[in-house]
Structures are given as C-alpha cells and as structure tokens.
Protein backbone atom coordinates (compact mmCIF):
# COMPACT_ATOMS: atom_id res chain seq x y z
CA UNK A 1 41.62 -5.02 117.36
CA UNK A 2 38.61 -2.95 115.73
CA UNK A 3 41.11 -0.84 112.85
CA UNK A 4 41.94 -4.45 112.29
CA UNK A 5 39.12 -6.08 111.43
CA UNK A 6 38.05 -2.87 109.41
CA UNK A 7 41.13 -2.93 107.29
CA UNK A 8 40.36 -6.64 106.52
CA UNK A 9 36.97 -5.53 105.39
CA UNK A 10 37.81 -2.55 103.21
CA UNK A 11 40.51 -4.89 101.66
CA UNK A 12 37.97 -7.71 101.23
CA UNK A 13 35.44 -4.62 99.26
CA UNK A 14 38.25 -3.25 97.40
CA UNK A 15 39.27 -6.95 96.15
CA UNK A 16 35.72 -7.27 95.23
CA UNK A 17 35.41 -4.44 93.39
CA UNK A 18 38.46 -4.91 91.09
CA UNK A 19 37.36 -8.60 90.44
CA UNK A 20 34.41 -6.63 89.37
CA UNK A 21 35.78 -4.22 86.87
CA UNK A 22 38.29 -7.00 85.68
CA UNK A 23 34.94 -9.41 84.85
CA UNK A 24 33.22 -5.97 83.19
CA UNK A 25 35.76 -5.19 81.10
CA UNK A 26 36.22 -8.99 79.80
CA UNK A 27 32.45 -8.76 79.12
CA UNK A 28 32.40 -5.50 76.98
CA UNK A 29 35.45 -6.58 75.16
CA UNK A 30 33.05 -9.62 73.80
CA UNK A 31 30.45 -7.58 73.19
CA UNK A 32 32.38 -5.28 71.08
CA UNK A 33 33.76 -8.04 69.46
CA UNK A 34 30.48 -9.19 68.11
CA UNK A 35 29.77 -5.75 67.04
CA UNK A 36 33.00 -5.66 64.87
CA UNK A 37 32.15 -9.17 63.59
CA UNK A 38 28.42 -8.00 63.06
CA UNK A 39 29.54 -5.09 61.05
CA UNK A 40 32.03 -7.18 58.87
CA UNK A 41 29.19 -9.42 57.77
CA UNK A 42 27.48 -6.13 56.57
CA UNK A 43 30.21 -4.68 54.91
CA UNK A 44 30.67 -8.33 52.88
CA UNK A 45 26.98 -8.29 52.10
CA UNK A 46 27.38 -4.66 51.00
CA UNK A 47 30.24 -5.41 48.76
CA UNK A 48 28.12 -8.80 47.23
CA UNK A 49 25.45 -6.60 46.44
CA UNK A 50 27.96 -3.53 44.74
CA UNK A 51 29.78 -6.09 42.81
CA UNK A 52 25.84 -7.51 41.59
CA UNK A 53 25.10 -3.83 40.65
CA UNK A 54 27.95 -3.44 38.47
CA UNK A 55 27.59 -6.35 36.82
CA UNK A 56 23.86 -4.98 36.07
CA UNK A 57 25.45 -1.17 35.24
CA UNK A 58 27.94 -2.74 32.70
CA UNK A 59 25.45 -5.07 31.17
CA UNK A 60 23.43 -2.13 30.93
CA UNK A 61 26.00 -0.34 29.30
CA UNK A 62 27.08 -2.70 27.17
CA UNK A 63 23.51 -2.73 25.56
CA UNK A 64 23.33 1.04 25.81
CA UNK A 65 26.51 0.57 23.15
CA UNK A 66 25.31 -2.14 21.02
CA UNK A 67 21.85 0.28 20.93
CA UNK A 68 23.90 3.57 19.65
CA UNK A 69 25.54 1.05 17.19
CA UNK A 70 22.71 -0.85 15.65
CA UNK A 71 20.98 2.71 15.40
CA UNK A 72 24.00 4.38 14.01
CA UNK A 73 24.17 1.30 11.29
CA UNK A 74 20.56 1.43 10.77
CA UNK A 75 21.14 5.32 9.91
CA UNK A 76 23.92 4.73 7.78
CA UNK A 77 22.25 1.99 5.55
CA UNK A 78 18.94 4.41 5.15
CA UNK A 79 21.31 7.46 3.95
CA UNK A 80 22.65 4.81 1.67
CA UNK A 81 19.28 4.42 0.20
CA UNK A 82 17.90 7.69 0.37
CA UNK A 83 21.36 8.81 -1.43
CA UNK A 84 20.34 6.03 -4.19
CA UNK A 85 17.36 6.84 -4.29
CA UNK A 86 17.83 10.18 -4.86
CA UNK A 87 20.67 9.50 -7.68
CA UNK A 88 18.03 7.32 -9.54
CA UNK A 89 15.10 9.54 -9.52
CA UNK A 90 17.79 12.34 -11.17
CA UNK A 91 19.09 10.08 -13.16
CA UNK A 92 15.19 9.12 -14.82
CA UNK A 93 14.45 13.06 -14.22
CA UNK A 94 17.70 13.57 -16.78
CA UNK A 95 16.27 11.24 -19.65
CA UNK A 96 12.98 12.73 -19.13
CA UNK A 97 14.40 16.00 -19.84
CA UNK A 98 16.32 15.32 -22.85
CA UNK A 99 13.72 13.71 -24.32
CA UNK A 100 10.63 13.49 -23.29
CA UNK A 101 8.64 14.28 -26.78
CA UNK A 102 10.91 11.40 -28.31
CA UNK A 103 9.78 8.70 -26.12
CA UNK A 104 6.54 7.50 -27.14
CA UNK A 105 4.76 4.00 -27.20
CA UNK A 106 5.78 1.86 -30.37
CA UNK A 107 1.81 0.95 -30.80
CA UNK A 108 -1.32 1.34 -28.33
CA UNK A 109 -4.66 -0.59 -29.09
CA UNK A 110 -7.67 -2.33 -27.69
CA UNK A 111 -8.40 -5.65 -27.47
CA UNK A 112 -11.96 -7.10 -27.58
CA UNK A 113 -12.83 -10.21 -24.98
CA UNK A 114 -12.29 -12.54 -28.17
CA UNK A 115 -8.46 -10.65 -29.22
CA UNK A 116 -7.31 -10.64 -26.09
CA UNK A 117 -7.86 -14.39 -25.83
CA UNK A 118 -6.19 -15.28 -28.63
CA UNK A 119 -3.26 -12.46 -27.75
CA UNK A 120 -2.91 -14.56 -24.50
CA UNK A 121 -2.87 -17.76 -26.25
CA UNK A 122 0.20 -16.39 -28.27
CA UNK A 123 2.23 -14.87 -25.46
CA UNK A 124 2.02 -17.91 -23.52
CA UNK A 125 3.61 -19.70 -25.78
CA UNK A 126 6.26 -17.99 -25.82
CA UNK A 127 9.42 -19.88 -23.97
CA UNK A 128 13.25 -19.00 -23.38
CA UNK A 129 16.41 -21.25 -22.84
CA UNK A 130 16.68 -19.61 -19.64
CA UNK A 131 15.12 -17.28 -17.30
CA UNK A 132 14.88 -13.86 -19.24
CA UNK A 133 10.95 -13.47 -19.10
CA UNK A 134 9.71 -11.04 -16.80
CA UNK A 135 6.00 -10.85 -15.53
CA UNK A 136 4.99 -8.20 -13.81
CA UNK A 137 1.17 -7.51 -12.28
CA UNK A 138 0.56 -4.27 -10.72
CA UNK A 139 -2.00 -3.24 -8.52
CA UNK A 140 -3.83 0.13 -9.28
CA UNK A 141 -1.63 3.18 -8.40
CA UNK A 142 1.30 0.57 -7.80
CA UNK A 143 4.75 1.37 -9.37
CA UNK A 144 7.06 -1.37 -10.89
CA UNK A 145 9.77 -0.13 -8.57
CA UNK A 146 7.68 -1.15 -5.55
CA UNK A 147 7.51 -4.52 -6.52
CA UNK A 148 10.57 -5.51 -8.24
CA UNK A 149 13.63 -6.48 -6.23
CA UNK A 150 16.49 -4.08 -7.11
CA UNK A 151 18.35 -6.77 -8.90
CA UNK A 152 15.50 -7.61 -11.69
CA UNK A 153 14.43 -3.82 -11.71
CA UNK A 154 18.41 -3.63 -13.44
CA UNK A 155 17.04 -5.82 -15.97
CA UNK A 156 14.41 -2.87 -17.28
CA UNK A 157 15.42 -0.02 -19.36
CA UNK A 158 14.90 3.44 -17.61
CA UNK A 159 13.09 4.04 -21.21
CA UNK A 160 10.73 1.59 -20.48
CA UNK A 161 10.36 2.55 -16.66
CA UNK A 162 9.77 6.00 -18.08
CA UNK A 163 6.43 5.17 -20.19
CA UNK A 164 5.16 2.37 -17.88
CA UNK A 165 5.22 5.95 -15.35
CA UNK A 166 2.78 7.54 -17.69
CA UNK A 167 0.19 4.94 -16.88
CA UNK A 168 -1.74 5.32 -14.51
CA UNK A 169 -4.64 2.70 -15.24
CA UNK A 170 -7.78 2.57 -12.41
CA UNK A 171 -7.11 -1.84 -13.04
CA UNK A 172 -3.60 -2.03 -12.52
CA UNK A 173 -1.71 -3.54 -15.14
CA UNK A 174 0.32 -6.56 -16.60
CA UNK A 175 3.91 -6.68 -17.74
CA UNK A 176 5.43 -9.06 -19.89
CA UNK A 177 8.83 -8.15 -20.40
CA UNK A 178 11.76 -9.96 -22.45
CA UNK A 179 14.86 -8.73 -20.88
CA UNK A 180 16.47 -9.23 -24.55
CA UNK A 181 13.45 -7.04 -25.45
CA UNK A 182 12.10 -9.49 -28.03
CA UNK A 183 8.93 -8.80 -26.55
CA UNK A 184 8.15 -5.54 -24.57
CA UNK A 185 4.08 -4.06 -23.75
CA UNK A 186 1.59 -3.92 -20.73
CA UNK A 187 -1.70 -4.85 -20.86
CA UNK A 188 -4.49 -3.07 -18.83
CA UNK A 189 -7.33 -5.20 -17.99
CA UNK A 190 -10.93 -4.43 -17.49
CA UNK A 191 -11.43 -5.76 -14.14
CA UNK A 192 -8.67 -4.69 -11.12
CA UNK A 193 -5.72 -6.09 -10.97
CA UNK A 194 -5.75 -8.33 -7.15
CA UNK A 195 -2.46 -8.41 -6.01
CA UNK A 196 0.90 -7.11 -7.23
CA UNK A 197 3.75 -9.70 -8.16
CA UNK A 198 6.20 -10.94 -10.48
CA UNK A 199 8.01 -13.88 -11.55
CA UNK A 200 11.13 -14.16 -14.06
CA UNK A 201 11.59 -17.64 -15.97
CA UNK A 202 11.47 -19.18 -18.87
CA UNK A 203 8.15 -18.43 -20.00
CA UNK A 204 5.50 -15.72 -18.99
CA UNK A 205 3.18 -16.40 -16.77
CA UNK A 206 -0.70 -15.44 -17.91
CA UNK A 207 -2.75 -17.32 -15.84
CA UNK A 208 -3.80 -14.41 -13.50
CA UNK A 209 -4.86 -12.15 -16.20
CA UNK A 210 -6.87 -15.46 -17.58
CA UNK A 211 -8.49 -15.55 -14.04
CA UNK A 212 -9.02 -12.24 -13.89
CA UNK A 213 -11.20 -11.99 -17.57
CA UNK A 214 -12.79 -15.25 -16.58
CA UNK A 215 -14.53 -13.96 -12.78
CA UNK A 216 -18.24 -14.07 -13.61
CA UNK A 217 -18.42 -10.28 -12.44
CA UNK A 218 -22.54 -9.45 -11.76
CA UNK A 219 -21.79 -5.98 -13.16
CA UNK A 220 -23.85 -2.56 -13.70
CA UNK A 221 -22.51 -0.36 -16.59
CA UNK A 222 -23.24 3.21 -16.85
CA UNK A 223 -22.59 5.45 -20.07
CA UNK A 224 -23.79 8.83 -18.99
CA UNK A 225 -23.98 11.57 -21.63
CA UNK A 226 -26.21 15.11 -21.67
CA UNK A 227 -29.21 13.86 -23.62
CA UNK A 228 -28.23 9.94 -24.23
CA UNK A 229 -27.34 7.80 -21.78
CA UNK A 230 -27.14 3.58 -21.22
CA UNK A 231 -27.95 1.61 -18.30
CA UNK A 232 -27.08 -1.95 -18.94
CA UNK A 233 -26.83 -5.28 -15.99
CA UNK A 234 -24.95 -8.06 -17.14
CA UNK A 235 -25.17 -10.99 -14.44
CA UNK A 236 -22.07 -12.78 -15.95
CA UNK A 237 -19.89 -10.07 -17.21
CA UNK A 238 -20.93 -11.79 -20.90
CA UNK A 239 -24.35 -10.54 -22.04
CA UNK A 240 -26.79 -7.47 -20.54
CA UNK A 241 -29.64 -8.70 -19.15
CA UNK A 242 -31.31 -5.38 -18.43
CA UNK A 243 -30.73 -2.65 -21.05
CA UNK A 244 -31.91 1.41 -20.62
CA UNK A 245 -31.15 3.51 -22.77
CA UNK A 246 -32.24 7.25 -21.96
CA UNK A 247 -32.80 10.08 -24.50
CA UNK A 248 -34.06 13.56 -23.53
CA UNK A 249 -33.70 17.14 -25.18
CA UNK A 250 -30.82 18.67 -24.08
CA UNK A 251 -29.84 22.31 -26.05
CA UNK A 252 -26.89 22.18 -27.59
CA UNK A 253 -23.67 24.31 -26.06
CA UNK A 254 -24.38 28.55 -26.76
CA UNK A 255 -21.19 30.11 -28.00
CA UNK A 256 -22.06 33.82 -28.12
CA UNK A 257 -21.43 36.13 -24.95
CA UNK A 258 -23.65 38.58 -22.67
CA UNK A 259 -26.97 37.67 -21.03
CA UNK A 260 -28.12 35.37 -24.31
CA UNK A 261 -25.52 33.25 -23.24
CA UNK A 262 -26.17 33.05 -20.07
CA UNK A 263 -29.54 32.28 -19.82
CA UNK A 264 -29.40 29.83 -22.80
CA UNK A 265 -26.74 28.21 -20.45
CA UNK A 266 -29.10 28.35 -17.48
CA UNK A 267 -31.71 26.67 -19.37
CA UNK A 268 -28.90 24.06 -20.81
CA UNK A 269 -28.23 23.05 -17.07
CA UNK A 270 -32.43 22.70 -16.49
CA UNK A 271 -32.29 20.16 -19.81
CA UNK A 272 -29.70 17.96 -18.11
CA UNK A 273 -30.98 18.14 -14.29
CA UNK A 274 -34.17 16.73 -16.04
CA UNK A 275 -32.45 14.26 -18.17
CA UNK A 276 -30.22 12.60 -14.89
CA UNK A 277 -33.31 12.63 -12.80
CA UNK A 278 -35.17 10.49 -15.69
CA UNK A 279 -31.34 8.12 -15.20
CA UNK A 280 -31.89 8.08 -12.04
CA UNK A 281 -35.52 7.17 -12.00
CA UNK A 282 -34.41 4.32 -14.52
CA UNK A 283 -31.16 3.36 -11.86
CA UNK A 284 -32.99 2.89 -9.11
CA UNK A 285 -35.40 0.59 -10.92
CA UNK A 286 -32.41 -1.41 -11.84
CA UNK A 287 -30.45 -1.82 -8.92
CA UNK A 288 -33.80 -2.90 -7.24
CA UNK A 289 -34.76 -5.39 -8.77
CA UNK A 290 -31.06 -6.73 -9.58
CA UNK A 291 -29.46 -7.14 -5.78
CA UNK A 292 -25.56 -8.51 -5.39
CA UNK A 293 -23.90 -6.35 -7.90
CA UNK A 294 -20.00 -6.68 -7.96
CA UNK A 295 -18.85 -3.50 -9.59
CA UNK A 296 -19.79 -0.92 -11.48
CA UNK A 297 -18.25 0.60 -14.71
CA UNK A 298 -18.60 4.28 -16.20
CA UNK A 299 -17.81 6.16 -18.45
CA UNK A 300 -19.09 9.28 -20.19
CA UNK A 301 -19.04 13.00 -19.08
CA UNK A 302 -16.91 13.32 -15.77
CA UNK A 303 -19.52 15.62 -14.58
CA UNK A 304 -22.57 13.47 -14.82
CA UNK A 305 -20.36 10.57 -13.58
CA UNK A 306 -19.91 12.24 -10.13
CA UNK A 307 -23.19 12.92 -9.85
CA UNK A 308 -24.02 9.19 -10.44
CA UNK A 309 -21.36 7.62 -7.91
CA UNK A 310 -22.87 9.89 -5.31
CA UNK A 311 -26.27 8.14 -6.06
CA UNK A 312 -24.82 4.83 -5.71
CA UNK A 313 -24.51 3.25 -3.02
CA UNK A 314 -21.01 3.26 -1.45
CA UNK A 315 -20.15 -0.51 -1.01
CA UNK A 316 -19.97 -0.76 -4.37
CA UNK A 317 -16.62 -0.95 -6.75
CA UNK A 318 -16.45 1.66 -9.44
CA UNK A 319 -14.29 1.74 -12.68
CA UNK A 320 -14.13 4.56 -14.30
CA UNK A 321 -12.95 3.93 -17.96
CA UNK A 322 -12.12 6.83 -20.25
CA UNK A 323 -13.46 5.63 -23.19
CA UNK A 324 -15.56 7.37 -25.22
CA UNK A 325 -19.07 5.13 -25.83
CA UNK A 326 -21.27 7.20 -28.46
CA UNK A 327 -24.87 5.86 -27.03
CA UNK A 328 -26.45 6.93 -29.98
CA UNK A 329 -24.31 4.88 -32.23
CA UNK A 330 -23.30 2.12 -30.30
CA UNK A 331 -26.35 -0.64 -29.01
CA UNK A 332 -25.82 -2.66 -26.06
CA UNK A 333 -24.13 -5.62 -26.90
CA UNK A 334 -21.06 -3.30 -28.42
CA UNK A 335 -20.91 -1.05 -25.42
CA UNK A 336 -20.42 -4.67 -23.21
CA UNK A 337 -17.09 -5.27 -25.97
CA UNK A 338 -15.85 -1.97 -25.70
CA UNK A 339 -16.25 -1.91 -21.54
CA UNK A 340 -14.59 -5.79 -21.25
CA UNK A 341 -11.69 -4.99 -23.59
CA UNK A 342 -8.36 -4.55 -22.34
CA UNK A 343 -5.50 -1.65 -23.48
CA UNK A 344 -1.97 -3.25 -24.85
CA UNK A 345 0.46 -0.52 -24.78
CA UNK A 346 3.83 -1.68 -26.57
CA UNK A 347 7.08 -0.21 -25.10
C-alpha cells in the first residue's frame, strides 16, 4: 500500500516537472521572438540610414564632378586668353620690329590754358551719323587695352596702339579717336587724369577734361635749377600769389681731367648744397604761411627735384613735368602757362 502511494507521488512530480519545461520552453520561444523582431527593427533603421548616406555620397559626388568641370572650363577659357594674348602681343612685337623708326607722331605741340579751350570748343563740335567716335580717358600708367572692351579695341589700329604705348604721361591721358580716322591724337592734361573710361557715339565727349582744367587746384610750383630756381603759390591754379625766385653762384661744369677736375667738381657740389638750402629756407616760408595745398608741380634738374620731394611733406601730390622752364628767361606769370598747358600728340 506504501510503493503505491509513492508511485502516485513520483508520477504526480514527474507530471509537474514536464508541465514545467513545456511552460519554459513556450516562454523562451517569446522571448526569442522579440529578440528577432528587435533586431529586424535595427537592421530597417540601419538600412534607412545607408540609403540617407548614399544619397549624401552621390550628391557629394555629383558636385565633386560639376567642381572638376567648372574648373576644367575655367582652365580652358584662361588658356584661350593667355593663347590670345600671347598672339597679340607678337603680333604688335612684329610691327614694332619692322618698323619702328617709321612710326612717328604726325604733329606733337603744347597748348596754353587759352588754346586748349578753344581746341576743346572745336572737337566738341564735332558729330557723326552714327556711333564711330571713340573717347578714351586713361588713368596714369593705365593702358588702352585695360579699358577698352575687346570689341571697340578692334576698332584701333595696332599703329595707333603702338605710339599711344610710347606715352607714358604722370596725368594720364585723353583719346579722341574717329574710327574712320578723320580725327586721331591724345591730349595730356596738366592735372591727373581721375578715373579711366570710354564711351563710343556720335560725338566726343570733353566734358571731363573741361572739369578737370576747371578744379580750382591751390597749387605750389617748383622750377629747381643749379643757381636759378622759382617758387611760385597759386591759390586758384590761375595767377601766383607768392613768387621766389632764387639766384646763387653756382661754377659752371669743369671739363678737364685729374685732381683740377675734381676738386673744381667738389667745390661745384658746395655751390649747389648752398643754393638748395637758400630754396629750402625760401620753401618752408611758403608752405607756412600758405596751408591746404592740393598738389605740387616740378620740374627742373631730376637731381635737385628728389632732393625737394624728400623735403616735402608726403601727403602731398607731385607732378613731375619734363619741361624745360629757363628761370632766368621766363617770369612768373609764363612759367604758370607753360606748367597748366596740356601736350596734343596727333597719331
């Protein structure tokens, strides 16, 4: 009766137990399944975000290409140019060498304050059925082929372009230019030239250069010679109102050799320190008591002219002008002409 009731028991346990393992498994089954459906939510979001970086990667790319290309056209137009460029400059280097003693200006003169009015008042009268009149202004050390747009710079004759190339004026200058070449010549002005530009129509256009010779300049003019020299202040850039005119003895220039020379040279040199310390006595005495000055204008020996601008101070502007004043011979009110005329240069 005992074995009985124990064999109940252990079957009772055993039934137990497998219930048991029959409920575990069930449960790790469903936790497995989660895992699984965990891990295929992460492998979706992993495949969102690859799909979002290769969209990036070819956008990317796509720019990298259009990059290479706009740089490889950029290249290709610059070669272009420096290739044209380079064909124009040999072809002007060509005419230069066949002829350059044959190309010369058809006329060069200087035109007082009251000529070049009247010259203005001539050219601007000027007018064409249509637009063949070129003006050109130039600012100092500016080339025409700097300004010009290739198409009108056609319209000039490398001849032209050639001797326009020999100046080199410290104002600038001022084209007028028929493209029928009726009427061909630059004018240099004795003020600077503001801006560079150009206009093509039916007439030229001259009111610049008239604004340029009517600025009421206050201006200091300096004629520096060994021996003579002229101080003048014009507040108006019309009359002086402060002439100085310097004179000292300065020995003439020794032409024989050996230690005669030499000394005589030595004693030359003493003769002109003394004579720019007397101009620059009289200088300072000028630019005190005459504040505000615009510009200044030399001219004279380039020697004594450096010495001068490095007395000056350096807010000033300085035109050099390479004409040749004779102090001696020339008073005051003709030195102001010869300073505010301008150059015409026919080409």
């Amino acid at each position: 009766m005992t074995d009985k009731k124990t064999a109940q028991r252990e079957v009772a346990a055993d039934g137990k137990k497998g219930l048991g393992t029959i409920i575990g498994k069930i449960s790790g089954k469903g936790r497995l399944e989660l895992e699984v459906d965990r891990l295929n939510s992460r492998i979706v979001e992993l495949e969102i975000d690859l799909r979002g970086t290769k969209n990036q990667l070819e956008k990317r790319e796509a720019l990298a290409r259009q990059a290479v290309a706009d740089r490889q056209e950029a290249e290709s137009r610059l070669n272009q140019e420096l290739v044209r460029t380079q064909t124009l400059s040999h072809e002007l280097e060509t005419i230069r060498e066949k002829a350059p003693d044959k190309l010369e200006f058809r006329g060069v003169e200087t035109l007082s304050p009251s000529a070049i009015r009247a010259y203005l008042s001539k050219i601007s009268s000027f007018h064409a059925p249509s637009d063949d009149l070129l003006t050109a202004y130039l600012l100092p050390g500016a080339r025409l082929s700097s300004v010009l747009s290739e198409k009108v710079l056609d319209m000039v004759r490398e001849e032209s372009l050639i001797l326009l190339e020999r100046l080199d004026p410290e104002t600038g200058l001022i084209l007028f230019y028929d493209i029928h070449r009726m009427i061909c010549e630059a004018i240099v002005p004795p003020f600077p030239v503001p801006s560079s530009s150009w206009q093509l129509g039916n007439n030229f256009e001259t009111s610049f250069l008239e604004d340029i010779l009517n600025k009421d300049y206050r201006m200091l003019v300096l004629v520096l010679h060994a021996g003579e020299s002229f101080i003048g202040f014009a507040p108006d850039a019309r009359v002086f109102d402060t002439e100085e005119f310097i004179k000292s003895s300065v020995k003439e220039k020794h032409s024989k050799g050996g230690f005669s020379q030499r000394r005589f040279e030595r004693l030359r040199e003493e003769d002109i320190a003394h004579h720019m310390d007397k101009v620059f006595e009289a200088l300072d005495k000028v630019l005190e008591e005459n504040p505000g000055i615009d510009c200044v204008i030399m001219s004279g020996d380039s020697q004594l002219i450096r010495e001068a601008q490095k007395r000056l101070p350096l807010n000033f502007e300085i035109i050099e002008k390479p004409t040749d004043i004779k102090v001696e011979k020339t008073g005051g009110e003709e030195i102001l002409r010869t300073v505010l005329s301008c150059r015409r240069y026919l080409l």
